[in-house]
C-alpha atoms as a PDB file:
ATOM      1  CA  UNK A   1      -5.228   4.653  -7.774  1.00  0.00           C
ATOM      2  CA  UNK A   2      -6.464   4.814  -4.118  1.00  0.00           C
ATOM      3  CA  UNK A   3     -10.070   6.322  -5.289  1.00  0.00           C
ATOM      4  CA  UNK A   4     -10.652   3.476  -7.855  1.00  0.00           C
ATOM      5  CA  UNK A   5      -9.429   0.527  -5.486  1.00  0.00           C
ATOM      6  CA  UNK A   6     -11.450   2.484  -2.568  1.00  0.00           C
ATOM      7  CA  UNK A   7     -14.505   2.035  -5.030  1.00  0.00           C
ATOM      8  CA  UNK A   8     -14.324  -1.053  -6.535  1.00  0.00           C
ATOM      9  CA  UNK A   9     -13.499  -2.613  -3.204  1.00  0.00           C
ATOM     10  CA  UNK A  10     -13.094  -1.005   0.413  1.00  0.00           C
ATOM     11  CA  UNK A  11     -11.974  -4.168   2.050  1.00  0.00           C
ATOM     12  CA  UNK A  12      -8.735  -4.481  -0.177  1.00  0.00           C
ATOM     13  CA  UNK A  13      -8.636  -0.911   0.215  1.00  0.00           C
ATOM     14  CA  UNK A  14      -8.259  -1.081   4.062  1.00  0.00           C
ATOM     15  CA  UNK A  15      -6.036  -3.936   3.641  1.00  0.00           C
ATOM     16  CA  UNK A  16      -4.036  -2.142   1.411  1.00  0.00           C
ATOM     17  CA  UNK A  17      -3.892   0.556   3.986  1.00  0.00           C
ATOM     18  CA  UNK A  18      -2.784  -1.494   6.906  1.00  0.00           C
ATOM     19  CA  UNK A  19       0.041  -3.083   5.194  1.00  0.00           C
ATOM     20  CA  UNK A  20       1.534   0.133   4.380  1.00  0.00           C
ATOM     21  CA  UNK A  21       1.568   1.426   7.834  1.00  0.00           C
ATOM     22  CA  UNK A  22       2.745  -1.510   9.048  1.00  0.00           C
ATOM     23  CA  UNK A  23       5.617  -2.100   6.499  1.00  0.00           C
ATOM     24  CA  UNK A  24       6.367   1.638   6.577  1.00  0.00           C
ATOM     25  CA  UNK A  25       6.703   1.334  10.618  1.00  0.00           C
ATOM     26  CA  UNK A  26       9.135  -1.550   9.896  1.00  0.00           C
ATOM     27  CA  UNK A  27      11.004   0.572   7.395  1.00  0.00           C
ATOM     28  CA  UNK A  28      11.807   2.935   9.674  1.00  0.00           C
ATOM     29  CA  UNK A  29      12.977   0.356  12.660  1.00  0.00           C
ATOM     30  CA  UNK A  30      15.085  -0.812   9.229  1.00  0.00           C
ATOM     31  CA  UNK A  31      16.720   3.381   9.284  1.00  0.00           C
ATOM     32  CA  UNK A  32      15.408   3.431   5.241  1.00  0.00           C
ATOM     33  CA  UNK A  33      15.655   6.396   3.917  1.00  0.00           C
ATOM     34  CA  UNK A  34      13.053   8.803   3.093  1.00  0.00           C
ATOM     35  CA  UNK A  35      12.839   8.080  -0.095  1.00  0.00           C
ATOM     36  CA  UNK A  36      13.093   4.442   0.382  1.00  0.00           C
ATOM     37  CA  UNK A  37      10.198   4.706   3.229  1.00  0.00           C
ATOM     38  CA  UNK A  38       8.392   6.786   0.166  1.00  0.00           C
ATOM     39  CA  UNK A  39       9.000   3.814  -2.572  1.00  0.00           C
ATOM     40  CA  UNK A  40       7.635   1.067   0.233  1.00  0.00           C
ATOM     41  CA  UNK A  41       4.736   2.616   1.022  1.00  0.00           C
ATOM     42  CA  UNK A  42       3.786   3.122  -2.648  1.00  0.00           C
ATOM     43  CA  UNK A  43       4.898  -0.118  -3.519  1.00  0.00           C
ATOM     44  CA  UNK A  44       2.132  -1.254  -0.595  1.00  0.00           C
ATOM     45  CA  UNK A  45      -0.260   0.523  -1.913  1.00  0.00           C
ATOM     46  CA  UNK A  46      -0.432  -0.739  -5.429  1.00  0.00           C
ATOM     47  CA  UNK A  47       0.107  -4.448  -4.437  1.00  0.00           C
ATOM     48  CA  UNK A  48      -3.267  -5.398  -4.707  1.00  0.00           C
ATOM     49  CA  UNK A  49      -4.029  -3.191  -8.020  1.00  0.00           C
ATOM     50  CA  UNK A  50      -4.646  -6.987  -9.873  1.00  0.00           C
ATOM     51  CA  UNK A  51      -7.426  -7.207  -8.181  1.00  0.00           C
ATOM     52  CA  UNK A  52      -9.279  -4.053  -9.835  1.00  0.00           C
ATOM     53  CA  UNK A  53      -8.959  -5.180 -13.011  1.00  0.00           C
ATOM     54  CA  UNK A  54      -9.025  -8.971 -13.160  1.00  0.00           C
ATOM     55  CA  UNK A  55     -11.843 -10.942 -12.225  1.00  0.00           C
END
């Protein structure tokens, strides 16, 4: 999913990048899990998958 947002749009691909450090870096100030640090960071990464597909 990361190839096809990085070529239908870098920008929202960056973004998409950012926010998952960021709310990954706040996951673990949080003490999530591993596998909860593993869920947020995927859930970051497909929050913008709308935008691929719908004008």
């Amino acid at each position: 999913m990361n190839e096809v947002l990085a070529n239908r749009d870098l920008s929202t691909y960056k973004h998409t990048l950012r926010v998952a450090q960021i709310a990954t870096a706040v996951g673990r100030e949080l003490d999530l899990s591993g596998e909860e640090l593993t869920i947020l960071e995927l859930g970051c990464l497909v929050h913008d998958i709308g935008k691929t597909a719908i004008p």
